[in-house]
C-alpha atoms as a PDB file:
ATOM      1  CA  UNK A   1     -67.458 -18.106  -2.469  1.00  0.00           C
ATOM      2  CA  UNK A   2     -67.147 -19.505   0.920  1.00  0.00           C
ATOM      3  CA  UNK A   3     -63.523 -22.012   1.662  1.00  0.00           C
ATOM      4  CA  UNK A   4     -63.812 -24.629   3.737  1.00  0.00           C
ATOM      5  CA  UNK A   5     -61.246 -26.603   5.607  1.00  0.00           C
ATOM      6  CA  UNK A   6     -61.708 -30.413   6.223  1.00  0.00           C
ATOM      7  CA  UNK A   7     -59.875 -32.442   8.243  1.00  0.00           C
ATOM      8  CA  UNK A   8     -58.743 -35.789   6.364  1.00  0.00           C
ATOM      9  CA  UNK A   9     -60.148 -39.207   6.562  1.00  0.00           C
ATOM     10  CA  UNK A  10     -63.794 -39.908   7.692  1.00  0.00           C
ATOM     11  CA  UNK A  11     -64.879 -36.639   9.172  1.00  0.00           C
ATOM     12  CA  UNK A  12     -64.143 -35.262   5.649  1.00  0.00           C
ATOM     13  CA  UNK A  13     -66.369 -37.987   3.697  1.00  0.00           C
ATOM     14  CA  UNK A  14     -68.834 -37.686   5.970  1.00  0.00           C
ATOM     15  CA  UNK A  15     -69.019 -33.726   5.622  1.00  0.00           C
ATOM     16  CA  UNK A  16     -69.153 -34.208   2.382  1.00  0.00           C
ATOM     17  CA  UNK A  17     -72.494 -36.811   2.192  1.00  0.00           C
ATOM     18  CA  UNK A  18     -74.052 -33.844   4.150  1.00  0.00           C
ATOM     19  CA  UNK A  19     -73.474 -31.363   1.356  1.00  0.00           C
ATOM     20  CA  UNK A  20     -74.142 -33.789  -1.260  1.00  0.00           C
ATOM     21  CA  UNK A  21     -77.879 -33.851   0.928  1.00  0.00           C
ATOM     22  CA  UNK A  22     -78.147 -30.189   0.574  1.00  0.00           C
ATOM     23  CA  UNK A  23     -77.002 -29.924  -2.992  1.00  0.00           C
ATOM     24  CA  UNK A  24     -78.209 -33.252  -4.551  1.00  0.00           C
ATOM     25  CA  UNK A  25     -75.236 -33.481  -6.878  1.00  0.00           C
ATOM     26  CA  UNK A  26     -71.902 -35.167  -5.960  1.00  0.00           C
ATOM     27  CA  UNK A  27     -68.892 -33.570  -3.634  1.00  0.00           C
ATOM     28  CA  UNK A  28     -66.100 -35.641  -4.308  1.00  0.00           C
ATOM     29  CA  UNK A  29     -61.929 -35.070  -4.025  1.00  0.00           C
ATOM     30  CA  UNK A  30     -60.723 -36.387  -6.727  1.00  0.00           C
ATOM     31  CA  UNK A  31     -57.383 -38.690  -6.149  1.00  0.00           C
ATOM     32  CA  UNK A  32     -54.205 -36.809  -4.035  1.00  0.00           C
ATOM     33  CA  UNK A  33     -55.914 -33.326  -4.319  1.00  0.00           C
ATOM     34  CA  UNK A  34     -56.096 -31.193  -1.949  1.00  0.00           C
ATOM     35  CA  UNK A  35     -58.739 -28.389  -3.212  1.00  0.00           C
ATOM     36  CA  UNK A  36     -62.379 -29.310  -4.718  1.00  0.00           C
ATOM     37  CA  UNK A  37     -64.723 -26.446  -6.244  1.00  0.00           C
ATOM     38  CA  UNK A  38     -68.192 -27.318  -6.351  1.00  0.00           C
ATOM     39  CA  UNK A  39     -70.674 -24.475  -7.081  1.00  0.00           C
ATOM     40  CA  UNK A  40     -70.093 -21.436  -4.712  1.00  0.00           C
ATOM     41  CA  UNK A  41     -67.809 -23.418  -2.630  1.00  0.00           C
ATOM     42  CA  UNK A  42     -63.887 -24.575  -2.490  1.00  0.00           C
ATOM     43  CA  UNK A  43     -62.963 -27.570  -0.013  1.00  0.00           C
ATOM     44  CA  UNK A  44     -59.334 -27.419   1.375  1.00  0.00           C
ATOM     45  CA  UNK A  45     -58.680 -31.063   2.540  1.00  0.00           C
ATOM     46  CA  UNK A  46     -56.126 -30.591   5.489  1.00  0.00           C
ATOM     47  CA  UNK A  47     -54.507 -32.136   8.927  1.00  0.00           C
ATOM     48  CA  UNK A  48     -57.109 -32.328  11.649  1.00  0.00           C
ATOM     49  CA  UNK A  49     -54.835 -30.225  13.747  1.00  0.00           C
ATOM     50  CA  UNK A  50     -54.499 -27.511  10.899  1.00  0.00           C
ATOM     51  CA  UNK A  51     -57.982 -26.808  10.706  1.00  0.00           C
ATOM     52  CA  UNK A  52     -57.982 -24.406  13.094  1.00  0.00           C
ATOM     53  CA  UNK A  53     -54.824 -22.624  11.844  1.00  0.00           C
ATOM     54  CA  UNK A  54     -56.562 -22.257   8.303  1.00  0.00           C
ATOM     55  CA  UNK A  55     -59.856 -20.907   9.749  1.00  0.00           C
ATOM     56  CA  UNK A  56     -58.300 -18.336  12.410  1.00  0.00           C
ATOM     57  CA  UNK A  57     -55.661 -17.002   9.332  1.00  0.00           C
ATOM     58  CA  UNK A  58     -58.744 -17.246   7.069  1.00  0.00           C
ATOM     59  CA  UNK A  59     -56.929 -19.142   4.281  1.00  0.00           C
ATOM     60  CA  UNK A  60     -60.722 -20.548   5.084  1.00  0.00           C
ATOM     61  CA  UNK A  61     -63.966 -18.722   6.113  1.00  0.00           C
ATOM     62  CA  UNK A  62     -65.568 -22.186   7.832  1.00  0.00           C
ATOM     63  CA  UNK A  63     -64.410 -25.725   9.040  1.00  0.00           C
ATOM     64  CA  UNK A  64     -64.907 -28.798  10.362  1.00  0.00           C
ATOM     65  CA  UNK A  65     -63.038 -29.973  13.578  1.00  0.00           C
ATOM     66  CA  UNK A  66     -63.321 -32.437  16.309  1.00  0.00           C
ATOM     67  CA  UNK A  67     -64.272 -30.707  19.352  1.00  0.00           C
ATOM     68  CA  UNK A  68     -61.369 -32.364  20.690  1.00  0.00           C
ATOM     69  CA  UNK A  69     -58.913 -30.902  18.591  1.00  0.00           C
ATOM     70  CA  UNK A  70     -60.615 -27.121  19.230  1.00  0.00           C
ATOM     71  CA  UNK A  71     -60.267 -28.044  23.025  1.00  0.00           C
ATOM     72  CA  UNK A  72     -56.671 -28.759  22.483  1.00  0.00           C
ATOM     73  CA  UNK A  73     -55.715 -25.768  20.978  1.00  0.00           C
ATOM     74  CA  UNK A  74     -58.134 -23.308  22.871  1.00  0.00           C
ATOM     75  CA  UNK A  75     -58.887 -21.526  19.128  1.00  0.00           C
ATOM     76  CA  UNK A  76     -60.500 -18.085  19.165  1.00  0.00           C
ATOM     77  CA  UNK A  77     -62.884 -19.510  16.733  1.00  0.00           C
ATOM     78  CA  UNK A  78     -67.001 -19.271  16.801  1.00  0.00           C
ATOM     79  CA  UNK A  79     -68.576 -22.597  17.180  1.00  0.00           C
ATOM     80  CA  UNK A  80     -71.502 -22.624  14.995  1.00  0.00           C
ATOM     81  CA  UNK A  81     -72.464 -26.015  15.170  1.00  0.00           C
ATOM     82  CA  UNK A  82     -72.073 -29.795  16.445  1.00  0.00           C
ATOM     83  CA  UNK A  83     -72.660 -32.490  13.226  1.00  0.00           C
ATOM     84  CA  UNK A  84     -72.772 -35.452  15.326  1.00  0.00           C
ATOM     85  CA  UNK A  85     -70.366 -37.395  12.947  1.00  0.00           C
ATOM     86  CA  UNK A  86     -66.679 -38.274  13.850  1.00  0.00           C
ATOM     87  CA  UNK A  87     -67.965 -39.242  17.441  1.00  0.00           C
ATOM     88  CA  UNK A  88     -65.094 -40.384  19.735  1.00  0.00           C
ATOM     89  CA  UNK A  89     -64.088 -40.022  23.601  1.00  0.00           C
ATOM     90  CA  UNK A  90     -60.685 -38.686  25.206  1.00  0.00           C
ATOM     91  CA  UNK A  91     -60.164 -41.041  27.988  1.00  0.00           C
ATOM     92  CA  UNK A  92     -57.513 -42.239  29.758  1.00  0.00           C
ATOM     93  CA  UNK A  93     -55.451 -45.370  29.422  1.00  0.00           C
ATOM     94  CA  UNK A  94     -53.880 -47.707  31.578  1.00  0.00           C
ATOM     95  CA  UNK A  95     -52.320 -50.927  31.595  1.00  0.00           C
ATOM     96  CA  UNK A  96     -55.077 -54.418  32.456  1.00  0.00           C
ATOM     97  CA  UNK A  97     -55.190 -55.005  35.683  1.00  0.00           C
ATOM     98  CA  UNK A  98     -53.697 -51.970  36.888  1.00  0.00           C
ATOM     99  CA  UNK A  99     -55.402 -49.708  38.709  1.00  0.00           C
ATOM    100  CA  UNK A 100     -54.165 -45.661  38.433  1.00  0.00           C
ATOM    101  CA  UNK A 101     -52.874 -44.955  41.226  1.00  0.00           C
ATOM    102  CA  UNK A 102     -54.033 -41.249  42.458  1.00  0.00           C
ATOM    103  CA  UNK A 103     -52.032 -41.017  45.220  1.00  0.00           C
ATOM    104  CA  UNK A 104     -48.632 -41.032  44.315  1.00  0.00           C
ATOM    105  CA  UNK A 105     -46.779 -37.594  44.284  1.00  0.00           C
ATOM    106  CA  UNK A 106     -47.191 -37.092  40.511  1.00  0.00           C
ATOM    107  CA  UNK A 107     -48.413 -39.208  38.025  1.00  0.00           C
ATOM    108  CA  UNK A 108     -46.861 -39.714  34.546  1.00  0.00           C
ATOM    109  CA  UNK A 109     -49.175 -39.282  31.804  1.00  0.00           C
ATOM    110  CA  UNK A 110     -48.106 -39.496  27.761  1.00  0.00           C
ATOM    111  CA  UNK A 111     -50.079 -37.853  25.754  1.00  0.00           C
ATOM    112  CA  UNK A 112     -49.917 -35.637  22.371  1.00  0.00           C
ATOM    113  CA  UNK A 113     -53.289 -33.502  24.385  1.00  0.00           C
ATOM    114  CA  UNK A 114     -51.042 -31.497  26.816  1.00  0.00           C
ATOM    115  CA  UNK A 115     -53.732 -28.877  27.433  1.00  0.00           C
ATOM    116  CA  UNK A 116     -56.826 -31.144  27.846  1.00  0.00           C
ATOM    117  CA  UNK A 117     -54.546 -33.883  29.931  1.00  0.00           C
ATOM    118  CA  UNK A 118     -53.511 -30.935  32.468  1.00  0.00           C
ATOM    119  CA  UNK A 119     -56.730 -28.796  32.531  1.00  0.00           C
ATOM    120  CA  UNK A 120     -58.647 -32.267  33.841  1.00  0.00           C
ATOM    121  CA  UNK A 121     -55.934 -33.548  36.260  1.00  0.00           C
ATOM    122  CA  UNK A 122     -55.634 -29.530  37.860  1.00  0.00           C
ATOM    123  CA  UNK A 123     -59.228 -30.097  38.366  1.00  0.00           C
ATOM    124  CA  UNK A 124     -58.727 -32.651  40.523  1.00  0.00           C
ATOM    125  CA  UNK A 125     -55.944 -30.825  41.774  1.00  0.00           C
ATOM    126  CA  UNK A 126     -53.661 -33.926  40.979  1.00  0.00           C
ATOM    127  CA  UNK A 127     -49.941 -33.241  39.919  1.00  0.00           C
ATOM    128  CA  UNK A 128     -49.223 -34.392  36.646  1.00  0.00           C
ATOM    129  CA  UNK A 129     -46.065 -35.130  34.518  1.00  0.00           C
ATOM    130  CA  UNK A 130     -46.739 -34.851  30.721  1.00  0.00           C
ATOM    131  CA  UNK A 131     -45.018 -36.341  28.255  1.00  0.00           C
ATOM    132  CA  UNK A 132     -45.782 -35.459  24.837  1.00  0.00           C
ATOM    133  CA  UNK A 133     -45.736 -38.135  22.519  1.00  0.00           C
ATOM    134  CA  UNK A 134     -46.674 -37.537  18.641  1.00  0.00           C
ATOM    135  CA  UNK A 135     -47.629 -41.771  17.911  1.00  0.00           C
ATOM    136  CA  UNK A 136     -47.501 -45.051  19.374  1.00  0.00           C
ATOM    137  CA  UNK A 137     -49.211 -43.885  23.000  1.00  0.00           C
ATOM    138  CA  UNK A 138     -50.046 -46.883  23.900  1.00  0.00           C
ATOM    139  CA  UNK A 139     -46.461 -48.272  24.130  1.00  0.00           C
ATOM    140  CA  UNK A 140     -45.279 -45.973  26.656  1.00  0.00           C
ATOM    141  CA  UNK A 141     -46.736 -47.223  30.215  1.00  0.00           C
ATOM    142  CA  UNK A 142     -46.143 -50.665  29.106  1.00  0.00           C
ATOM    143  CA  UNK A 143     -42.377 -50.052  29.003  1.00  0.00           C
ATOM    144  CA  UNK A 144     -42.185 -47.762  32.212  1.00  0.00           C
ATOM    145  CA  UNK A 145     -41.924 -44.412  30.342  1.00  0.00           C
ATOM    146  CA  UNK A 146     -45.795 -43.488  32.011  1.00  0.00           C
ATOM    147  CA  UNK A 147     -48.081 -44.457  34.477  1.00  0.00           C
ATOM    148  CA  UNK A 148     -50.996 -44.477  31.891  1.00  0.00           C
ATOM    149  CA  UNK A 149     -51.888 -42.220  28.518  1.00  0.00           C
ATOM    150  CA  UNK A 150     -54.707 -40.324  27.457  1.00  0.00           C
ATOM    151  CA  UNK A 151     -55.991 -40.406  24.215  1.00  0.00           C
ATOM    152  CA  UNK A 152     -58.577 -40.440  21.829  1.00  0.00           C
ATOM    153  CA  UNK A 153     -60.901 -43.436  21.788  1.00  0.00           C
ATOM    154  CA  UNK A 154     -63.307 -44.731  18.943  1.00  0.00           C
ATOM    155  CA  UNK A 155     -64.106 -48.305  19.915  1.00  0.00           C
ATOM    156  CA  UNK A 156     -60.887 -49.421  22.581  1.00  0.00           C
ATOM    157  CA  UNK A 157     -60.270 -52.043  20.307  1.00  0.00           C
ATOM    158  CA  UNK A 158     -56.768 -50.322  19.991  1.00  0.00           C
ATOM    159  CA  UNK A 159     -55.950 -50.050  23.686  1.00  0.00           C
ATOM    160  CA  UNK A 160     -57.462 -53.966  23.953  1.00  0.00           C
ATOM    161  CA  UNK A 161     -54.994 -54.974  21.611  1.00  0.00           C
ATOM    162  CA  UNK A 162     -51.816 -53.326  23.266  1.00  0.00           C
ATOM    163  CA  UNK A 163     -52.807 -54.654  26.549  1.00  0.00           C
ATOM    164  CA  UNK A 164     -54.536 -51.183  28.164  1.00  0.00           C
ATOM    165  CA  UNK A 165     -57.751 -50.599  28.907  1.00  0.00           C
ATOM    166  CA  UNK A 166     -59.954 -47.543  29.426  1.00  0.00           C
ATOM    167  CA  UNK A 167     -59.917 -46.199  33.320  1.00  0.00           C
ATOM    168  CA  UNK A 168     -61.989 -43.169  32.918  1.00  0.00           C
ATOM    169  CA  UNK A 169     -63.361 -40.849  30.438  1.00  0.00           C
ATOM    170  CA  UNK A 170     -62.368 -37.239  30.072  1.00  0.00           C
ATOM    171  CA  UNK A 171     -64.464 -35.977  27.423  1.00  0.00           C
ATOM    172  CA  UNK A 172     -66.795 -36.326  24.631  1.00  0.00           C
ATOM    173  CA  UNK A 173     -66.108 -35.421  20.902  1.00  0.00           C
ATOM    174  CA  UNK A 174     -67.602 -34.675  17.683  1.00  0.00           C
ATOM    175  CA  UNK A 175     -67.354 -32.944  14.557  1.00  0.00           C
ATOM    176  CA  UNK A 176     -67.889 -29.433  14.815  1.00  0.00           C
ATOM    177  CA  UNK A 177     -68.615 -26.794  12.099  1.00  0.00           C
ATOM    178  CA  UNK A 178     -66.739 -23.474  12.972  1.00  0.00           C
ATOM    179  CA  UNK A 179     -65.647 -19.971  11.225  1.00  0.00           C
ATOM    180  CA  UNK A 180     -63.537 -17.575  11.646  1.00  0.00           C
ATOM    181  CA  UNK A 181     -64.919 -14.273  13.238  1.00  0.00           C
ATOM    182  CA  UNK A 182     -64.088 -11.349  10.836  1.00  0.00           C
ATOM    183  CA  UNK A 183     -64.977 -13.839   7.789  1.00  0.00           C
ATOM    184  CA  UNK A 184     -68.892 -14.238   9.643  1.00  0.00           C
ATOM    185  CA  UNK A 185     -69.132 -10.587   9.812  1.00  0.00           C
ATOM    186  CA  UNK A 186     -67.934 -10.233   6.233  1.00  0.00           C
ATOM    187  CA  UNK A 187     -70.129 -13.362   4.903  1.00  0.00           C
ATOM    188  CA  UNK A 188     -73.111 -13.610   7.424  1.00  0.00           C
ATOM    189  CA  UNK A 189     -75.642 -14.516   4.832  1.00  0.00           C
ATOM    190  CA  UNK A 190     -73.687 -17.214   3.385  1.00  0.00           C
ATOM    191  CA  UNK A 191     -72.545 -18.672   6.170  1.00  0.00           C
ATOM    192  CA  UNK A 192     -75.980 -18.400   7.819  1.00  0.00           C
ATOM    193  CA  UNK A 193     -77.221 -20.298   4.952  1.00  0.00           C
ATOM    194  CA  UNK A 194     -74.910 -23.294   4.919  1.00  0.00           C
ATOM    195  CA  UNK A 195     -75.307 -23.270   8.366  1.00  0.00           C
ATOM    196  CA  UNK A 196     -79.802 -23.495   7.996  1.00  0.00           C
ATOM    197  CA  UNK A 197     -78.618 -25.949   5.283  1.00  0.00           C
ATOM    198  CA  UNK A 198     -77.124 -28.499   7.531  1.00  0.00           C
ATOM    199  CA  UNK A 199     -78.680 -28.078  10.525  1.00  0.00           C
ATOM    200  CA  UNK A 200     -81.822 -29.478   8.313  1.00  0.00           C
ATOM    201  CA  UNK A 201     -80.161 -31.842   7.388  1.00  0.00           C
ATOM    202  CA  UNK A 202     -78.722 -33.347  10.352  1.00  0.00           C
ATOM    203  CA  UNK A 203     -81.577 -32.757  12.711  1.00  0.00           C
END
């Protein structure tokens, strides 16, 4: 039996329609659960962020992760393959009509992606003050407490409506399928398979 974590929300229904593709038969959580068995396979229905945790402890052989999120965290995870759903950008934010301004002596950046936000601003070799928010991001340089935020970004609407918009974008992200290492050498032909499985699917 293979486990496989799924982040909550869209990415998760629309893993699902992929394997109910494959399979032909429905793949559905029923209400506030958090496991599904279909066939050969259990679903663990999780935190985005967690994914990674479940798959590198293998409480789950496979999962399903924005790239974003694997970025983040810098997982020691093998990337099997990209399922072109859950498509968003990391970009950052700043208030209308306000330019960032790259030359002051450090800019102030909120953000709850602390890696991604300083690997792309050391690559410019541009000091950078992070402050971690967990919510609300798009608050903070419209009351002072940053010079701009970066964060994920599906359509802007969000950033339109709080009076930002989008200054440049980082990065591109989708949903990726993943497993843990020891689990692949363990399960190759299964995992091989769902992977086949998919990849016909989606291409």
């Amino acid at each position: 039996m293979l486990t496989i974590a799924l982040p909550k929300g869209r990415i998760a229904e629309d893993t699902l329609k992929i394997f109910e593709k494959i399979f032909k038969k429905p793949f559905i959580f029923d209400d506030r659960k958090l496991i599904l068995h279909v066939d050969d396979f259990k679903f663990l229905l999780v935190r985005s962020q967690d994914v990674p945790a479940y798959v590198l402890h293998q409480a789950a052989d496979v999962g399903v992760v924005g790239l974003d999120v694997l970025e983040e965290q810098e997982s020691n995870l093998t990337r099997l393959l990209d399922l072109g759903v859950g498509k968003c950008r990391v970009c950052i934010g700043v208030p209308k009509n306000r330019k960032l301004d790259l030359s002051l002596p450090e800019i102030k950046i909120a953000t709850k992606m602390e890696n991604i936000t300083r690997k792309y601003f050391s690559s410019k070799a541009i000091p950078v003050n992070i402050i971690k928010l967990y919510g609300s991001i798009e608050l903070a340089p419209l009351v002072g407490l940053s010079d701009a935020i970066v964060d994920l970004v599906e359509t802007g609407s969000t950033m339109k409506q709080n009076g930002l918009e989008i200054a440049e974008t980082i990065s591109y992200s989708s949903a990726h399928l993943v497993c843990n290492k020891n689990s692949f050498m363990v399960k190759k032909e299964e995992i091989l398979a769902l992977y086949a499985n998919i990849k016909r699917i989606i291409y």
